[in-house]
N, C-alpha and C. Protein backbone atom coordinates (compact mmCIF):
# COMPACT_ATOMS: atom_id res chain seq x y z
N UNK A 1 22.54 17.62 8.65
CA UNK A 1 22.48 18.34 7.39
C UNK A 1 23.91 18.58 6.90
N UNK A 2 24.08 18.36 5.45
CA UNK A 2 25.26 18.56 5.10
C UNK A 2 25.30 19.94 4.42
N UNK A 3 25.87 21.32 5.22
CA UNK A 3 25.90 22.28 4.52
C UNK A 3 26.24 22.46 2.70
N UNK A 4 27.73 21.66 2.95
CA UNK A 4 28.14 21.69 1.60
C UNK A 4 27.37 21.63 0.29
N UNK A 5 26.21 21.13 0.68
CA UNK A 5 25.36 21.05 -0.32
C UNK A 5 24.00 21.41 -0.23
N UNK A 6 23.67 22.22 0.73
CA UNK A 6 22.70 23.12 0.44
C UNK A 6 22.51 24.86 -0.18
N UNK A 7 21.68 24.52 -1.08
CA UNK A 7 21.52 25.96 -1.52
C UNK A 7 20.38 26.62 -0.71
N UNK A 8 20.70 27.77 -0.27
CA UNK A 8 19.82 28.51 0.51
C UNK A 8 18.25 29.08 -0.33
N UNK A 9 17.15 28.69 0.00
CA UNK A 9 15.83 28.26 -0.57
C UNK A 9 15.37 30.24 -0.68
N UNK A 10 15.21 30.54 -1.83
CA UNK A 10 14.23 31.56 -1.86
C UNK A 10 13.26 31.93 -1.43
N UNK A 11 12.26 32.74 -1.04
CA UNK A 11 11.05 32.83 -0.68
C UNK A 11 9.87 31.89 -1.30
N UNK A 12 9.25 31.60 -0.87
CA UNK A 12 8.13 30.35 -1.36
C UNK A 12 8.96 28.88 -1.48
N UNK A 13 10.06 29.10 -1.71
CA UNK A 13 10.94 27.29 -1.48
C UNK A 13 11.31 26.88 -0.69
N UNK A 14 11.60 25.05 -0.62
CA UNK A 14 11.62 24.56 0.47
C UNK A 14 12.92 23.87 0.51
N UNK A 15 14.15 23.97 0.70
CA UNK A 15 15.30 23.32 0.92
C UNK A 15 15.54 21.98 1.40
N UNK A 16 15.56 20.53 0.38
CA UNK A 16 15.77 19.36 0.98
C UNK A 16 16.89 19.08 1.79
N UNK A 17 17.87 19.87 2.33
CA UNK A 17 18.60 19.99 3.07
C UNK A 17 18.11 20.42 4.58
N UNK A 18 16.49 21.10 4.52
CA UNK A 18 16.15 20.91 5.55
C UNK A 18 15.04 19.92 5.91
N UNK A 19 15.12 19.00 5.09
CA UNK A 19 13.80 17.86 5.14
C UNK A 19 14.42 16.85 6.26
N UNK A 20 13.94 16.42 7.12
CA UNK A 20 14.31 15.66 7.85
C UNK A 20 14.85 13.81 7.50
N UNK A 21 15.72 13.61 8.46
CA UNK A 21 16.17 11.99 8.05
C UNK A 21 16.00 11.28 9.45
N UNK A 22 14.99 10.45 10.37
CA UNK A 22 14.84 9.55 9.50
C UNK A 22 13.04 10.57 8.68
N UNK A 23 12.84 10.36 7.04
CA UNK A 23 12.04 10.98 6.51
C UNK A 23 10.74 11.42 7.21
N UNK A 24 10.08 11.94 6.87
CA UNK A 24 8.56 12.39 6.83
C UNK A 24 7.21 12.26 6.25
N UNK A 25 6.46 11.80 6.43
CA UNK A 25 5.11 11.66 5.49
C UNK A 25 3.87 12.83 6.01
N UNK A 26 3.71 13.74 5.15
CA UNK A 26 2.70 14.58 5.09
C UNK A 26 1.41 14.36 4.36
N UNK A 27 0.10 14.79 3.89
CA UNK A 27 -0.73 14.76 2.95
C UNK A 27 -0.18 16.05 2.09
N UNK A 28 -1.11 16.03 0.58
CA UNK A 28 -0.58 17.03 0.33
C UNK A 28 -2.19 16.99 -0.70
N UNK A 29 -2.36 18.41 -1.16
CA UNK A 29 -4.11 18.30 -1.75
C UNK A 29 -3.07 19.15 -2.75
N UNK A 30 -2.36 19.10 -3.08
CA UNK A 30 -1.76 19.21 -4.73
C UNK A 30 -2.57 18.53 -5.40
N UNK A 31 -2.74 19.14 -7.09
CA UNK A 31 -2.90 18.29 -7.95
C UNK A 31 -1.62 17.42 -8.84
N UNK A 32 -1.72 16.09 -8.20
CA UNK A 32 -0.31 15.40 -8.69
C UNK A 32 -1.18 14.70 -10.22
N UNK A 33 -0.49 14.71 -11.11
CA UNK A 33 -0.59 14.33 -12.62
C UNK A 33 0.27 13.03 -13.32
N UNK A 34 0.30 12.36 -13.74
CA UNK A 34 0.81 10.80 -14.48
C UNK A 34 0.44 10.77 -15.79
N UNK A 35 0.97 10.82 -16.72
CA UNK A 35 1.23 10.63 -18.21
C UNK A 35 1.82 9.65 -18.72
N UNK A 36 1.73 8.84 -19.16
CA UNK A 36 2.25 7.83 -20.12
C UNK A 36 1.79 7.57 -21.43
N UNK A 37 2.35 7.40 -22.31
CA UNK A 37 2.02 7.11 -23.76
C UNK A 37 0.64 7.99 -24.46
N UNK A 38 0.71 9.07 -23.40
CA UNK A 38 -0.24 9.96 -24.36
C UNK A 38 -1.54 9.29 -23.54
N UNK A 39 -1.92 8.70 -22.20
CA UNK A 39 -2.73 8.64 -21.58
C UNK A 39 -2.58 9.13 -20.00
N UNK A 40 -3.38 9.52 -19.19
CA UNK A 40 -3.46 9.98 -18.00
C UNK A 40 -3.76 8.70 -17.04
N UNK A 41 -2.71 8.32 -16.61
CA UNK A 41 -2.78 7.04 -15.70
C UNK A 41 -3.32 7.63 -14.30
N UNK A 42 -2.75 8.47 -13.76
CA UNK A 42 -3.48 8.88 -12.90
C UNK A 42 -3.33 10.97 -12.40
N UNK A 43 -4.65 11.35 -11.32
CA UNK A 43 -4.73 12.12 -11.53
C UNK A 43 -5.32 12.21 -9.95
N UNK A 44 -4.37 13.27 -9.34
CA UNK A 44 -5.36 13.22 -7.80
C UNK A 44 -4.83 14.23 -7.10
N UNK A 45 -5.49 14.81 -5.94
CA UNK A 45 -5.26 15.77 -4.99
C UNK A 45 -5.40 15.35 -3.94
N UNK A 46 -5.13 13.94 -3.58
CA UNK A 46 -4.92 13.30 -2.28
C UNK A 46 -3.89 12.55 -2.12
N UNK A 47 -2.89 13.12 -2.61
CA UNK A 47 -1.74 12.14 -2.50
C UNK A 47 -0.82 12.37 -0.67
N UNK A 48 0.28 11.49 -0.87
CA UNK A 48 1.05 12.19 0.12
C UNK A 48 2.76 12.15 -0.42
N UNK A 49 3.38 13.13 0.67
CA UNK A 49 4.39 13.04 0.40
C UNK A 49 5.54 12.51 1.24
N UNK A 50 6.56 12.04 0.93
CA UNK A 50 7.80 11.93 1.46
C UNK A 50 8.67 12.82 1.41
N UNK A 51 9.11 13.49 2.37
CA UNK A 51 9.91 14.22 2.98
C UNK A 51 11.21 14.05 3.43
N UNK A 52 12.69 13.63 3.04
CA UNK A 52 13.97 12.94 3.26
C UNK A 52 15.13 14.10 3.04
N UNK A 53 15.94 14.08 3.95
CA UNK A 53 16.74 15.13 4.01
C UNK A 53 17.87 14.32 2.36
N UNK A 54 18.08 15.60 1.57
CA UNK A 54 18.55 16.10 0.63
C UNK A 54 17.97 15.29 -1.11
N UNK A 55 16.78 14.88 -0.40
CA UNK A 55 15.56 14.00 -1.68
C UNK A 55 15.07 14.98 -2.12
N UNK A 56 14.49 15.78 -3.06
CA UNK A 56 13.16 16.04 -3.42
C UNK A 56 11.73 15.26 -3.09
N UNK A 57 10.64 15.57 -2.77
CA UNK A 57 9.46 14.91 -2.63
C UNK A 57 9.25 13.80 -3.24
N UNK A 58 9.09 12.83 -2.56
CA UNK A 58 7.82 11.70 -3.74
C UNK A 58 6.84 11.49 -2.97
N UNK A 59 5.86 11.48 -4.28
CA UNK A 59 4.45 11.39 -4.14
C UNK A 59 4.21 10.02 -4.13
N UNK A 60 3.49 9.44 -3.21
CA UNK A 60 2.50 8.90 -3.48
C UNK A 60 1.06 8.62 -3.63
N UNK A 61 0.34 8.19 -4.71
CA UNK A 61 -1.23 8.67 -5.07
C UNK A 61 -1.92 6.93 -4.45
N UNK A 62 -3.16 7.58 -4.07
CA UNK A 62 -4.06 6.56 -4.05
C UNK A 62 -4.83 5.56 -5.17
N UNK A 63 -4.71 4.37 -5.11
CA UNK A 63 -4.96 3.61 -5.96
C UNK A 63 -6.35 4.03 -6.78
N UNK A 64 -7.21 4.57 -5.92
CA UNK A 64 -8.61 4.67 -6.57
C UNK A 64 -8.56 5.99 -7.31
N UNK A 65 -7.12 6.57 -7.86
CA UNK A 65 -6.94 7.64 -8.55
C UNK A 65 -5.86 7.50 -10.00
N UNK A 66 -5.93 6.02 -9.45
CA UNK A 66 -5.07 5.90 -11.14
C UNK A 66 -6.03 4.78 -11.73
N UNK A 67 -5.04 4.68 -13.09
CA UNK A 67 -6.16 3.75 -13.79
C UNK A 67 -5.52 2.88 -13.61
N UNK A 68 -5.57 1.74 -12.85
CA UNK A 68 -5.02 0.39 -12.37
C UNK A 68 -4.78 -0.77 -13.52
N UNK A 69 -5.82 -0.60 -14.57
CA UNK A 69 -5.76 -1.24 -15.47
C UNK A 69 -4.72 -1.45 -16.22
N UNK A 70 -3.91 -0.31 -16.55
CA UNK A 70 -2.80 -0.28 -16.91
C UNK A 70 -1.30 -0.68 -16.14
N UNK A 71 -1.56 -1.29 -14.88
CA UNK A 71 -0.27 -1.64 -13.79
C UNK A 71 -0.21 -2.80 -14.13
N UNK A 72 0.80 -3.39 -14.29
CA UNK A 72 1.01 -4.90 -14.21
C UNK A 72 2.52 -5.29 -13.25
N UNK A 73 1.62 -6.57 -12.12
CA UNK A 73 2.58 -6.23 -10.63
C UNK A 73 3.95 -7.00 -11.31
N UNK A 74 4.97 -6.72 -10.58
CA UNK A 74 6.45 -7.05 -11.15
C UNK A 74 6.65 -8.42 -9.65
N UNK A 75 7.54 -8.95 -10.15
CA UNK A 75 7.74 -10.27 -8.97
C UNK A 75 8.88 -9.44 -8.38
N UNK A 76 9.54 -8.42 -8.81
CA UNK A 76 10.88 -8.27 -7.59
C UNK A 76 10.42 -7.40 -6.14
N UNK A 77 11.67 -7.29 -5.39
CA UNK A 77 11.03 -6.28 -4.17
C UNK A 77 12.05 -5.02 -3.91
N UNK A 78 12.23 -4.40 -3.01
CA UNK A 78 13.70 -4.03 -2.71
C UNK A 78 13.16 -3.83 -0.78
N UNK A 79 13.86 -3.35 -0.13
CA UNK A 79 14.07 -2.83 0.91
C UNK A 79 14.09 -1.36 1.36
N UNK A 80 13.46 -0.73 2.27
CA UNK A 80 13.52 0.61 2.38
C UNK A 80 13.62 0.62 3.90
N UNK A 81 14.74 0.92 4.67
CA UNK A 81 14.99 0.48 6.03
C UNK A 81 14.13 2.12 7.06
N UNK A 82 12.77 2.75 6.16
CA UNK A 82 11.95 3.72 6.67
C UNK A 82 10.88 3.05 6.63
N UNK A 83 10.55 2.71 5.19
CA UNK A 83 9.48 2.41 4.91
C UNK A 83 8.97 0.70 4.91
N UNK A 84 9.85 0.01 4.60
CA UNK A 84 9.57 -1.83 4.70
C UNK A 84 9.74 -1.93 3.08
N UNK A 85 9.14 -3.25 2.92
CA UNK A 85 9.66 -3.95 1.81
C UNK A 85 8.65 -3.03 0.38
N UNK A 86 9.26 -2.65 -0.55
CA UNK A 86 8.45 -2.49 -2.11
C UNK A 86 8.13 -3.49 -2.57
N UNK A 87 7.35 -3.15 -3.56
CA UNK A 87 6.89 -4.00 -4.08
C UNK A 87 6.54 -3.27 -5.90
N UNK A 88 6.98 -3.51 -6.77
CA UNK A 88 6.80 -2.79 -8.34
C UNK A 88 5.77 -3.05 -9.04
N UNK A 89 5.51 -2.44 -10.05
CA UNK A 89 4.41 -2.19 -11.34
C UNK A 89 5.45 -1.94 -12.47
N UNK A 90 4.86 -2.55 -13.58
CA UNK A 90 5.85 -2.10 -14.96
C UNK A 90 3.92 -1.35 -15.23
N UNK A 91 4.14 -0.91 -16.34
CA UNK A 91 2.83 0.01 -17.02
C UNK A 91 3.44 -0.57 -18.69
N UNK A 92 1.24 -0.98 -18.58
CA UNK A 92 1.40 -1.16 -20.46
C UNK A 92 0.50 -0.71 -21.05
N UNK A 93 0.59 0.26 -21.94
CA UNK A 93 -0.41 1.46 -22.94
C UNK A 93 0.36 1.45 -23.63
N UNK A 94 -0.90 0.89 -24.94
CA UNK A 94 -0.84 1.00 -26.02
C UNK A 94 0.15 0.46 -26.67
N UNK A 95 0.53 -0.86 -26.19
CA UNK A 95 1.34 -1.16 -26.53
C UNK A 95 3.30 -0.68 -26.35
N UNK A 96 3.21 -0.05 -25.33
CA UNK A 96 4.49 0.72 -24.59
C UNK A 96 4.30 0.49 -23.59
N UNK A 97 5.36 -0.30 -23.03
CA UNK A 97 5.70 -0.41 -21.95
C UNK A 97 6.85 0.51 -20.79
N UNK A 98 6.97 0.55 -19.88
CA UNK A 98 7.38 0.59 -19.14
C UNK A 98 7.98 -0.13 -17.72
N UNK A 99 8.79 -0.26 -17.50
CA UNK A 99 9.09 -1.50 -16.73
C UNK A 99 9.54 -1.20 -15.05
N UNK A 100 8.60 -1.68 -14.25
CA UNK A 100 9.22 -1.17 -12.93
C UNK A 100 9.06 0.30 -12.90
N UNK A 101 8.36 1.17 -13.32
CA UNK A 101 8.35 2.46 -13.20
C UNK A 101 7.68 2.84 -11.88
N UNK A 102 7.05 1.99 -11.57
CA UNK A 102 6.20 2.36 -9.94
C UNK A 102 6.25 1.37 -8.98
N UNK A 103 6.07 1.87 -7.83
CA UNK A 103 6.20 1.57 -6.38
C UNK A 103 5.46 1.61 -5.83
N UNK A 104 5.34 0.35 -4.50
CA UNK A 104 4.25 0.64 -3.28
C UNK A 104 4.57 -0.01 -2.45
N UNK A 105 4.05 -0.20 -1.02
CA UNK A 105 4.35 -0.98 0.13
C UNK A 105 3.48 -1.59 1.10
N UNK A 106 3.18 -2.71 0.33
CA UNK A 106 2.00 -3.47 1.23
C UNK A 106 1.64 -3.37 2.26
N UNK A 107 2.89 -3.53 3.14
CA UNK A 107 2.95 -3.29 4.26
C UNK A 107 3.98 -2.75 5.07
N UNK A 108 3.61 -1.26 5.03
CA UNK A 108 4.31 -0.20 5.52
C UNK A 108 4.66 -0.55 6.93
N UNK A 109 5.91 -0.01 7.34
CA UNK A 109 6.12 0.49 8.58
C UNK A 109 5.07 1.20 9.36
N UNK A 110 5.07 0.94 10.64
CA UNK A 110 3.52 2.00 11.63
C UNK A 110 3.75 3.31 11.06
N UNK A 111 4.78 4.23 11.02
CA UNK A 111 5.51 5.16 10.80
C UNK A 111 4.70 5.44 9.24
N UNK A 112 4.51 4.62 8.41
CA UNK A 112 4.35 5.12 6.60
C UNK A 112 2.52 4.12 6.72
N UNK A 113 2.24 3.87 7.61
CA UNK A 113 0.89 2.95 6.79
C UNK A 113 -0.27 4.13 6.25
N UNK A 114 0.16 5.37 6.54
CA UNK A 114 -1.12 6.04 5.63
C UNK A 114 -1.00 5.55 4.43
N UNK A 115 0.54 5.31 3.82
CA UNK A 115 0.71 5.11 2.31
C UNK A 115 0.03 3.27 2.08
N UNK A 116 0.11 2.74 2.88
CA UNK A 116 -0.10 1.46 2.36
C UNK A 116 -0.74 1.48 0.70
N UNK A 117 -0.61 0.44 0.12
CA UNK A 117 -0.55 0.41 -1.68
C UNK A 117 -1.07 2.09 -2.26
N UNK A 118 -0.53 2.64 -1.95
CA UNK A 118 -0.55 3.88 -2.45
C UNK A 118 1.07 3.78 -2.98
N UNK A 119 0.80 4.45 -4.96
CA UNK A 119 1.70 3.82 -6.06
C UNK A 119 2.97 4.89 -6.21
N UNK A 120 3.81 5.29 -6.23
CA UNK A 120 4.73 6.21 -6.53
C UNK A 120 5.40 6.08 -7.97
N UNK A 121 5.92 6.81 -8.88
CA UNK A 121 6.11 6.95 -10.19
C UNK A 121 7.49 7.14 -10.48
N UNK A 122 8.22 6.81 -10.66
CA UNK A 122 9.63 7.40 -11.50
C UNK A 122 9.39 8.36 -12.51
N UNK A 123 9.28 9.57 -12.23
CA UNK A 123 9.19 10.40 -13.26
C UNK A 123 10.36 10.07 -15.01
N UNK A 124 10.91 10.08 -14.51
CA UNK A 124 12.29 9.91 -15.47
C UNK A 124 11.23 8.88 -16.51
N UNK A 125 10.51 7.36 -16.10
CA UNK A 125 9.93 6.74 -16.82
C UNK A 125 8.88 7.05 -17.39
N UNK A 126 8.47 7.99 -17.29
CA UNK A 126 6.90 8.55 -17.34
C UNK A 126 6.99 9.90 -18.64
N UNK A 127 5.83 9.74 -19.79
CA UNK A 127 6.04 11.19 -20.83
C UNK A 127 6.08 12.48 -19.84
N UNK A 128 5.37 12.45 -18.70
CA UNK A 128 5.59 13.37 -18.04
C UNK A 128 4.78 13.27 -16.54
N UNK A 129 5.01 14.07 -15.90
CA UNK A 129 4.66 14.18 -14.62
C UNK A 129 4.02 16.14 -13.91
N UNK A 130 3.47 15.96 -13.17
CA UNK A 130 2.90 17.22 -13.36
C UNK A 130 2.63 17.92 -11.39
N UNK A 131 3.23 18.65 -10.73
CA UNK A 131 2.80 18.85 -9.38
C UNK A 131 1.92 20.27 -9.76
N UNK A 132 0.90 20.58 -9.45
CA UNK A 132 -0.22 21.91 -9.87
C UNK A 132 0.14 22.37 -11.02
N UNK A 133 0.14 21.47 -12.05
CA UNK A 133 0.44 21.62 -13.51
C UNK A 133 1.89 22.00 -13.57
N UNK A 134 2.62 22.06 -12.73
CA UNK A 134 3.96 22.46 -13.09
C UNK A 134 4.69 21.27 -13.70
N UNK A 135 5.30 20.73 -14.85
CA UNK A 135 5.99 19.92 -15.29
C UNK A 135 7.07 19.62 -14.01
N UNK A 136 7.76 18.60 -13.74
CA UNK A 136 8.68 18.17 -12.70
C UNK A 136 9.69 17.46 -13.31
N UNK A 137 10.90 17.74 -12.52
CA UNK A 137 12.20 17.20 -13.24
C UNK A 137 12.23 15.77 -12.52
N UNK A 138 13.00 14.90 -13.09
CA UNK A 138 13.23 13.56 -11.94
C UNK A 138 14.54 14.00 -11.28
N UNK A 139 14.62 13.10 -10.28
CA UNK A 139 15.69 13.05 -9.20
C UNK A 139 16.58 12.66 -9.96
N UNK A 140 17.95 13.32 -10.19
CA UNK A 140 19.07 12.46 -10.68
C UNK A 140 19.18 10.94 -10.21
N UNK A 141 19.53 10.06 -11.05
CA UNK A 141 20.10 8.85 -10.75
C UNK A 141 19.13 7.48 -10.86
N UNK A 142 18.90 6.59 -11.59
CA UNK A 142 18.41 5.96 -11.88
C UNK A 142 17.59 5.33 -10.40
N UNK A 143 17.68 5.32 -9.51
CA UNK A 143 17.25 4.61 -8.21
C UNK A 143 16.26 5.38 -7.57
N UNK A 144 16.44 6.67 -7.77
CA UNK A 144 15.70 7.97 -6.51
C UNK A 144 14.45 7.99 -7.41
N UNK A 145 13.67 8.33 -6.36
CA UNK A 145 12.17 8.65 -7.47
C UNK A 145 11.35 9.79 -6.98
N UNK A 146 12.26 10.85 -6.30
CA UNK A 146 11.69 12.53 -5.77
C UNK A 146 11.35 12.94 -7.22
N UNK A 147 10.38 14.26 -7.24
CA UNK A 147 9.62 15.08 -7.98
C UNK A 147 10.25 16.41 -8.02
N UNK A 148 11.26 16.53 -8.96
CA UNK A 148 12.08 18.37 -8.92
C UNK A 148 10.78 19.23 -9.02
N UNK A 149 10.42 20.49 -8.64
CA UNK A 149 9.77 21.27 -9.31
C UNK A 149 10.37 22.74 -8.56
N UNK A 150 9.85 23.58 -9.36
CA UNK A 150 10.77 25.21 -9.00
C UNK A 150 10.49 25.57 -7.42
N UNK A 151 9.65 25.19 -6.33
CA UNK A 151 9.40 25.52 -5.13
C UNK A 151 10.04 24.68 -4.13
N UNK A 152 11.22 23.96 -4.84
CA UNK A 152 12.32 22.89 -3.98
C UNK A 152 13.87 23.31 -4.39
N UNK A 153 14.47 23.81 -3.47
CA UNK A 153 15.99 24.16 -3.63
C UNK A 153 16.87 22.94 -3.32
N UNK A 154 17.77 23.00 -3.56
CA UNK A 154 19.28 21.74 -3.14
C UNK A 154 19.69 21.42 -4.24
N UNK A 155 20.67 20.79 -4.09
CA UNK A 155 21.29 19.66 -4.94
C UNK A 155 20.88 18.53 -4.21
N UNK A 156 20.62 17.87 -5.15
CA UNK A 156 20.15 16.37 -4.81
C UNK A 156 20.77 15.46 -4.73
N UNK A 157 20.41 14.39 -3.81
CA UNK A 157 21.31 13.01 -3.79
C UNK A 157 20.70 12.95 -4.92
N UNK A 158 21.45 12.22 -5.80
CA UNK A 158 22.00 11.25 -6.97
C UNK A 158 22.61 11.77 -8.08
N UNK A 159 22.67 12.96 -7.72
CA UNK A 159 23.66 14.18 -8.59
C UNK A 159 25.17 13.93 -8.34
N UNK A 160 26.22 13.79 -8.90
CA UNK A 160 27.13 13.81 -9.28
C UNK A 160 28.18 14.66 -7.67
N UNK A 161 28.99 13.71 -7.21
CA UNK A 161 29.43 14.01 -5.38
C UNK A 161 28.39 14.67 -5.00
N UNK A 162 27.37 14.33 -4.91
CA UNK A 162 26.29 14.50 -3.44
C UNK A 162 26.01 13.46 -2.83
N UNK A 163 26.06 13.36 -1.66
CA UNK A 163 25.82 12.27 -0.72
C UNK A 163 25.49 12.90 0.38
N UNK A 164 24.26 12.06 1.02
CA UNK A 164 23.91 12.27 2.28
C UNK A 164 24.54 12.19 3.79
């Protein structure tokens, strides 16, 4: 843990400075929320989360909770030396696109296969995003795809000198 950049978590919050590295996967029966173009792509209380020392949360939701119709798969990949290889979705409603805004992993690490194709969101790309109706900030930095919301303290990796 890098002190320097933890803020000490209030009562009811959870300090990503104390989230563990290598990460964590929990369930979580939140209601997680997906908005795009003025439609509800998806909507569920079975998601799970990722847990990474100085990340905010990301969710990931189960496929049979979004509207799939709207994913269209992307040919690139990246690497996640926790989780195994990604794999992307751009989203098209209504004629608005979005490109690469979501994530999944075919084939997870033993460690992550609860998530197998279970989709994760870039908030930042999205009209909005929602953890128990609370609106959520995105993770600084074009790459990170954690869920800010008021019951998570730190400064975050991809904020401006923070590093893990």
């Amino acid at each position: 843990m890098s002190s320097q950049f933890r803020i000490p978590p209030q009562p009811g919050q959870e300090s990503v400075w104390d989230y563990p590295r290598p990460p964590k996967l929990e369930p979580t029966d939140k209601l997680i929320e997906v908005i795009f173009n003025g439609v509800a792509i998806a909507r569920t209380n079975q998601a799970f989360r990722v847990l990474e020392t100085s990340h905010p949360p990301v969710y990931y939701l189960p496929p049979s909770d979004i509207q799939m119709q709207y994913l269209h798969l992307e040919p690139d990949h990246s690497f996640c030396e926790w989780k195994g290889i990604a794999s992307y979705y751009s989203l098209i409603v209504n004629g608005k696109t979005a490109k690469k805004c979501a994530w999944f992993y075919a084939e997870p690490t033993a460690k992550f296969a609860a998530i197998k194709n279970y989709i994760a969101f870039y908030a930042q790309l999205m009209d909005a995003c929602y953890v128990n109706g609370e609106r959520v900030k995105p993770q600084p930095g074009n790459f990170y795809g954690g869920w800010i919301t008021a019951d998570i303290a730190g400064r975050f990796k991809g904020e401006a000198g923070v590093f893990a």
